[in-house]
Protein backbone atom coordinates (compact mmCIF):
# COMPACT_ATOMS: atom_id res chain seq x y z
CA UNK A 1 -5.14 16.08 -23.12
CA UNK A 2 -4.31 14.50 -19.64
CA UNK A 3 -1.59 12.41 -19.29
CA UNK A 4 -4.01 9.49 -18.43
CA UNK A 5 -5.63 9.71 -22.11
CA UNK A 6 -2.20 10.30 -23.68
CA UNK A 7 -0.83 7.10 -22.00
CA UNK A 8 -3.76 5.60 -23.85
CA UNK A 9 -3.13 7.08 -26.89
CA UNK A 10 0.13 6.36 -26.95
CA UNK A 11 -0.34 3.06 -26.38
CA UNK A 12 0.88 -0.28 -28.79
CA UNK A 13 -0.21 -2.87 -26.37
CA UNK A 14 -2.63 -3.18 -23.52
CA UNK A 15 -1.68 -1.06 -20.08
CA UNK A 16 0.13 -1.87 -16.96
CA UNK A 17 -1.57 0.00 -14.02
CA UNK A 18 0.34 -0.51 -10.43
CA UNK A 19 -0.66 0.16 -7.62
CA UNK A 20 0.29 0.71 -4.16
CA UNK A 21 -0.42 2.07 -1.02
CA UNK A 22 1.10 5.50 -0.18
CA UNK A 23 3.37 5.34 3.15
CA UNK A 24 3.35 1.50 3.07
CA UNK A 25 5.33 0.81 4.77
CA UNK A 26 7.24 4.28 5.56
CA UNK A 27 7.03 6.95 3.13
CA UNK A 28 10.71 6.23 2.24
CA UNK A 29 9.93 2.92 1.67
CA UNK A 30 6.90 3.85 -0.42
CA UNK A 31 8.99 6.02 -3.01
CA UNK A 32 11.58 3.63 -3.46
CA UNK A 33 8.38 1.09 -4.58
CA UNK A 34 6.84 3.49 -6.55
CA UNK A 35 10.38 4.23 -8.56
CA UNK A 36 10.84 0.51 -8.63
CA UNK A 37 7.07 0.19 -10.20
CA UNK A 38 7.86 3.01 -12.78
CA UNK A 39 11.81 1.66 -13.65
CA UNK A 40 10.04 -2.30 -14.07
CA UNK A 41 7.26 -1.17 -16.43
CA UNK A 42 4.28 0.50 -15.13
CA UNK A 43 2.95 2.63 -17.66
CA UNK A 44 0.67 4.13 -14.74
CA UNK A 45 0.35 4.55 -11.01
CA UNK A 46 -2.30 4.11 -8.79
CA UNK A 47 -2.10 5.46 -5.44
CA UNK A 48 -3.62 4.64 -2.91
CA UNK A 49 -5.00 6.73 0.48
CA UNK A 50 -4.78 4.79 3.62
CA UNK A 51 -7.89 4.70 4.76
CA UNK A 52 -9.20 2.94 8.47
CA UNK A 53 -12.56 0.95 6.90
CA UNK A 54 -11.07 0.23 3.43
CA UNK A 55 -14.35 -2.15 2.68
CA UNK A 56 -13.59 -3.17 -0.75
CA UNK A 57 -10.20 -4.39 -0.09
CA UNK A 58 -9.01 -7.55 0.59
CA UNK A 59 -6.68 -8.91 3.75
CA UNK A 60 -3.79 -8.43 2.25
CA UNK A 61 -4.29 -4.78 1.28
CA UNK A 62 -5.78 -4.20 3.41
CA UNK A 63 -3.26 -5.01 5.93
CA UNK A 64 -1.14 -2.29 3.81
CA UNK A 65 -3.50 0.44 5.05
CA UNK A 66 -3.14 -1.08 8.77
CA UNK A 67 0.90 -0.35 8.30
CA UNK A 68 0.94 3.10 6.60
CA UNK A 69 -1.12 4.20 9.24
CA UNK A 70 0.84 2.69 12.29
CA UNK A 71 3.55 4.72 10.57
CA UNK A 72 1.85 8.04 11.01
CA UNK A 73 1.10 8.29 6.96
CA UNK A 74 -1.86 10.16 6.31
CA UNK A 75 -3.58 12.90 3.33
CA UNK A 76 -0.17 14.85 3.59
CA UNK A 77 1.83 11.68 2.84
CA UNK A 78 0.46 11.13 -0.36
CA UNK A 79 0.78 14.65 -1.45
CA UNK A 80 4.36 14.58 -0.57
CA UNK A 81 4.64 10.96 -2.48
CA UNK A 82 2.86 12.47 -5.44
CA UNK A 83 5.22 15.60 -5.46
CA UNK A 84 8.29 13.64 -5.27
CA UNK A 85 6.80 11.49 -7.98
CA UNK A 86 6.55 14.37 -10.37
CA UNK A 87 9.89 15.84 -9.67
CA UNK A 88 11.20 13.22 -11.63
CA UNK A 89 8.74 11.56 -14.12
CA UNK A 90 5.70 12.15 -15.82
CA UNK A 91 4.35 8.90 -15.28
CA UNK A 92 0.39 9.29 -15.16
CA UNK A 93 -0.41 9.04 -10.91
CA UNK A 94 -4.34 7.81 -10.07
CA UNK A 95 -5.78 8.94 -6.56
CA UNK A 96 -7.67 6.31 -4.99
CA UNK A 97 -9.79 6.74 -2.07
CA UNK A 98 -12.60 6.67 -0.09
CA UNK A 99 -15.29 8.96 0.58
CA UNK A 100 -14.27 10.25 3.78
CA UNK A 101 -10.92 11.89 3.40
CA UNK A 102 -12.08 13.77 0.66
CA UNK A 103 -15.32 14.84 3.03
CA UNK A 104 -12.75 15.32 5.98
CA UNK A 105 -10.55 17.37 4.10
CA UNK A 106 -13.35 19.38 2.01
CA UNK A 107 -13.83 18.03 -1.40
CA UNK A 108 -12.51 20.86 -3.14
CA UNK A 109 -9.58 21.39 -1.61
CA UNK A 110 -8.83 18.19 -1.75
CA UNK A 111 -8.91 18.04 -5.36
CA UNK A 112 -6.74 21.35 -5.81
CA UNK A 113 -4.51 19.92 -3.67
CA UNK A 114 -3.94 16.70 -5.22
CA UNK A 115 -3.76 18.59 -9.02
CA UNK A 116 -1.58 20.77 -7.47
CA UNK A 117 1.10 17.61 -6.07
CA UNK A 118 1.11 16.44 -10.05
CA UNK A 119 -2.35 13.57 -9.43
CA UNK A 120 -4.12 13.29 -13.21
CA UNK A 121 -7.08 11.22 -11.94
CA UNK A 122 -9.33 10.62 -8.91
CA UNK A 123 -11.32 7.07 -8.31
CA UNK A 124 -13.50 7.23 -4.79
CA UNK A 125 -14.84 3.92 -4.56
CA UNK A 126 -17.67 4.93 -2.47
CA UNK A 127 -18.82 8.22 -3.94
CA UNK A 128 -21.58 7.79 -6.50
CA UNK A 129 -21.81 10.98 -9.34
CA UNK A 130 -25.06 11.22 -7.49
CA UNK A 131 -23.15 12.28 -4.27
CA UNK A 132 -19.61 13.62 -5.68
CA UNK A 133 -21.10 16.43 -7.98
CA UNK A 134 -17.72 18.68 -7.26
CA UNK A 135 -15.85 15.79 -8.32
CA UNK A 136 -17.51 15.46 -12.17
CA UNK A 137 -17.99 19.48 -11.99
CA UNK A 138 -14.34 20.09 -11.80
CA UNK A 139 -11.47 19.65 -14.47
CA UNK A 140 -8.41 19.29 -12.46
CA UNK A 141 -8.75 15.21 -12.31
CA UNK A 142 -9.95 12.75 -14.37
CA UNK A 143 -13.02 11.09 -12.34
CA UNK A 144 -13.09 7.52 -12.82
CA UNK A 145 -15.66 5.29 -12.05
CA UNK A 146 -15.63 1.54 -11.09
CA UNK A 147 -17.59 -0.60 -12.91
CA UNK A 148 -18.95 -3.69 -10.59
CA UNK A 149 -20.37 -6.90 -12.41
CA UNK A 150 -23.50 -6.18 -10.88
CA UNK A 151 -23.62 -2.96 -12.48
CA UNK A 152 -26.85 -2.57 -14.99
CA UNK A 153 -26.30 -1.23 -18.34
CA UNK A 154 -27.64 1.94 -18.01
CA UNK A 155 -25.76 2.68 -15.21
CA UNK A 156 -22.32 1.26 -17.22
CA UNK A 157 -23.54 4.65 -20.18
CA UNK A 158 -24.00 7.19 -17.13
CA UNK A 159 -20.72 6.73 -15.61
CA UNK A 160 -19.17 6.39 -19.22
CA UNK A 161 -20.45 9.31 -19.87
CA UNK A 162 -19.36 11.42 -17.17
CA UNK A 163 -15.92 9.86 -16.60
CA UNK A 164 -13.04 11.25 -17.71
CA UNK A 165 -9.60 8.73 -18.49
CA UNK A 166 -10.95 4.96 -18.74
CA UNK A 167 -13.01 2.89 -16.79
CA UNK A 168 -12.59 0.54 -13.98
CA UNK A 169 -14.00 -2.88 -14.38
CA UNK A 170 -14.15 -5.06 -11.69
CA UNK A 171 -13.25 -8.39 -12.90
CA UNK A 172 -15.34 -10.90 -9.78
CA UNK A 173 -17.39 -10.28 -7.29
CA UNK A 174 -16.20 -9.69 -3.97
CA UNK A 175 -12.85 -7.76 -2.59
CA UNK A 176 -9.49 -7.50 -3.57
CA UNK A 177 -6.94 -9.98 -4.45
CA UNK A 178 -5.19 -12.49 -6.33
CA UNK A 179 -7.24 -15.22 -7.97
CA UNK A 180 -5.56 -18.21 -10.04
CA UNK A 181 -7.98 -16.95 -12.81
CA UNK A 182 -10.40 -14.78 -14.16
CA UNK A 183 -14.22 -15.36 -14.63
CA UNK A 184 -14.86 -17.05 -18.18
CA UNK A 185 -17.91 -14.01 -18.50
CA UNK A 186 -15.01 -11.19 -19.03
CA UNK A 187 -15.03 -11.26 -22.43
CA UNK A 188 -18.65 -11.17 -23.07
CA UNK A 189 -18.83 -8.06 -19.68
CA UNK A 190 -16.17 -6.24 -21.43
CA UNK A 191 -17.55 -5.94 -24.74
CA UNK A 192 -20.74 -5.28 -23.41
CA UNK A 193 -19.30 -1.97 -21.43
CA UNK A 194 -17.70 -1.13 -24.39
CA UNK A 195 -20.63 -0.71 -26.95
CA UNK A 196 -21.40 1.96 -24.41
CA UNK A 197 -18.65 4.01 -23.81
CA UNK A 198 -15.77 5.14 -26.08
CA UNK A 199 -13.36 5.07 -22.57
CA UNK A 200 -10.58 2.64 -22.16
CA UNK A 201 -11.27 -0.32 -19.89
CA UNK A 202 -8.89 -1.37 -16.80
CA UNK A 203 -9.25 -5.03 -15.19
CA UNK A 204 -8.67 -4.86 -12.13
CA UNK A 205 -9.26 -7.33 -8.76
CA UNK A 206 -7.63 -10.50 -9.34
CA UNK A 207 -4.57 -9.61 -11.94
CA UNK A 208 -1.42 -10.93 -9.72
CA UNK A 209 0.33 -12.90 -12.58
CA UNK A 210 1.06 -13.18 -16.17
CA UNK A 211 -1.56 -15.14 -16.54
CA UNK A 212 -4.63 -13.65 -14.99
CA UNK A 213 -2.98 -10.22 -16.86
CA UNK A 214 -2.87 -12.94 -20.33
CA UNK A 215 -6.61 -13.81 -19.25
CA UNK A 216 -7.64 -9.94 -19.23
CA UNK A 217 -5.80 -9.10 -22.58
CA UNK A 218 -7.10 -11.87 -24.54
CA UNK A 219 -10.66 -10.80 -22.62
CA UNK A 220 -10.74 -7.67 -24.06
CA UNK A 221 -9.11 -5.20 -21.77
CA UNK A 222 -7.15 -2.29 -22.55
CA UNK A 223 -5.42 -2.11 -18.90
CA UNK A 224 -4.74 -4.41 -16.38
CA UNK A 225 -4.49 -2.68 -12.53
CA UNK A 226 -2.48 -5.01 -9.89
CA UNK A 227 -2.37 -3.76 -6.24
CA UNK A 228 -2.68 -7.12 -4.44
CA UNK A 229 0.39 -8.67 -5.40
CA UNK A 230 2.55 -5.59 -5.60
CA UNK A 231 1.33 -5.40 -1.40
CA UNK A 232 2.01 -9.11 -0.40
CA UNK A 233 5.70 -8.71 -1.57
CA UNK A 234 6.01 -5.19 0.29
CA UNK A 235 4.90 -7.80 3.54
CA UNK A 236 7.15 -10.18 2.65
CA UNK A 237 9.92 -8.34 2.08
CA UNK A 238 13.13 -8.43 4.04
CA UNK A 239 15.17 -6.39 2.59
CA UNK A 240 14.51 -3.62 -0.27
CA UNK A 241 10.71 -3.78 -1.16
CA UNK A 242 11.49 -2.28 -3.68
CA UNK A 243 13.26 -5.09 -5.80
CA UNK A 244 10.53 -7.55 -4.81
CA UNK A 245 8.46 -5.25 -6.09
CA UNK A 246 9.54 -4.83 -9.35
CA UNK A 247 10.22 -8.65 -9.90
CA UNK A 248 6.29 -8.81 -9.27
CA UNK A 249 5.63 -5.79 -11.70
CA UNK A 250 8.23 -7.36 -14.52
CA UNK A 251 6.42 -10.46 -13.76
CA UNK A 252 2.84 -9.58 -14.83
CA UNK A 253 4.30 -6.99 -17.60
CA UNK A 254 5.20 -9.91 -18.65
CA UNK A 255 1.71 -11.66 -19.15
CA UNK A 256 0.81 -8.22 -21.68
CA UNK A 257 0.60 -8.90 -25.22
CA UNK A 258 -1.70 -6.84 -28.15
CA UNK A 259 -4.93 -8.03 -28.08
């Protein structure tokens, strides 16, 4: 059992997946918001690679992949990140990418390399299973697969079937970001995904308050991701990101009740 699926199992009430980008802004920086994530409430972490064409991001994050690069942070950052993660917790830690670091770096060792730093599970947005056979082949990671409203039903059962954790469901069309609330067709998406798969399902895209994370619950969901949020107050921070960070994390923790 992976920590990702004991997390689930574990579980009395929905999940709070953060996420952030490794190195934003410094790699120093970046620990002290991913131990401020952890000590607020996160019950996971998503990490995320900078990456130069980050196309399904929004401007906000990415304008977090524009500063962790500036500072030099690149695939050996978040190794480091995710080794001095695991030194001191067992929180489960979420890879996600796109396609062409793991290409640049060589698919496979990229994946023994991230195992090896502590990672449980691997999302690359861009990589379909059609194209990222070493990545459902090997058993290192959890593959996860994102789930886009436009996504037909039989495509929903493949990727249920070879993913590994839970599921990724994006809640709107579009990018990235914080949204006031969440479409009224959640519901109605998420149970449909779920007579299909036996996987947990994450909302993600759009969760940056108690009540779009309320709005997800009540829809369904069995994990809410926020990224968005969790990067504008690393931008607007002034002082320690990392207590603006956690007041956003204790924030939408706060929107999480048992469905």
């Amino acid at each position: 059992m992976t920590r990702i699926t004991d997390a689930f199992g574990r579980r009395s009430q929905p999940l709070l997946i953060a996420c952030t980008i490794a190195g934003d802004p410094t790699p120093e920086a970046s620990l002290a918001v991913i131990r401020a994530m952890i000590t607020a409430g996160a019950d996971m972490i998503e990490l995320i690679v900078p990456f130069t064409n980050p196309v399904a991001d929004g401007p906000v994050i990415r304008r977090g992949h524009e500063r962790a690069i500036r500072s030099g942070n690149g695939i050996g950052t978040v190794f480091s990140l995710i080794e001095a993660v695991r030194r001191e917790s067992e929180v489960p830690i979420i890879l996600m990418t796109y396609a062409n670091p793991v290409i640049a770096r060589g698919e496979d060792r990229f994946l023994l390399d991230a195992a090896e730093a502590g990672a449980d599970g691997i999302l690359v947005v861009d990589m379909p299973p059609e194209e990222g056979r070493s990545l459902i082949a090997q058993e290192r990671l959890d593959p996860i697969f994102i789930i886009a409203p436009s996504t037909p039903t039989m495509r929903m059962k493949e990727f249920g079937t070879l993913g590994k954790g839970f599921l990724y469901l994006v809640s709107a069309p579009g990018v990235t970001g914080r949204r006031d609330h969440l479409p009224t067709d959640l519901c109605p998406r998420i149970e449909a995904l779920k007579a299909v798969t036996d996987l947990p399902v994450a909302v993600g895209f759009g969760i940056g308050s108690a009540g779009t994370a309320e709005e997800a619950v009540s829809a369904g969901a069995d994990a809410v991701i926020a990224g968005s949020a969790i990067t504008a107050a690393i931008e607007a921070s002034s002082g320690d990101p990392g207590e603006d960070v956690a007041a956003v994390v204790r924030a939408i923790r706060a929107g999480i009740r048992p469905s």
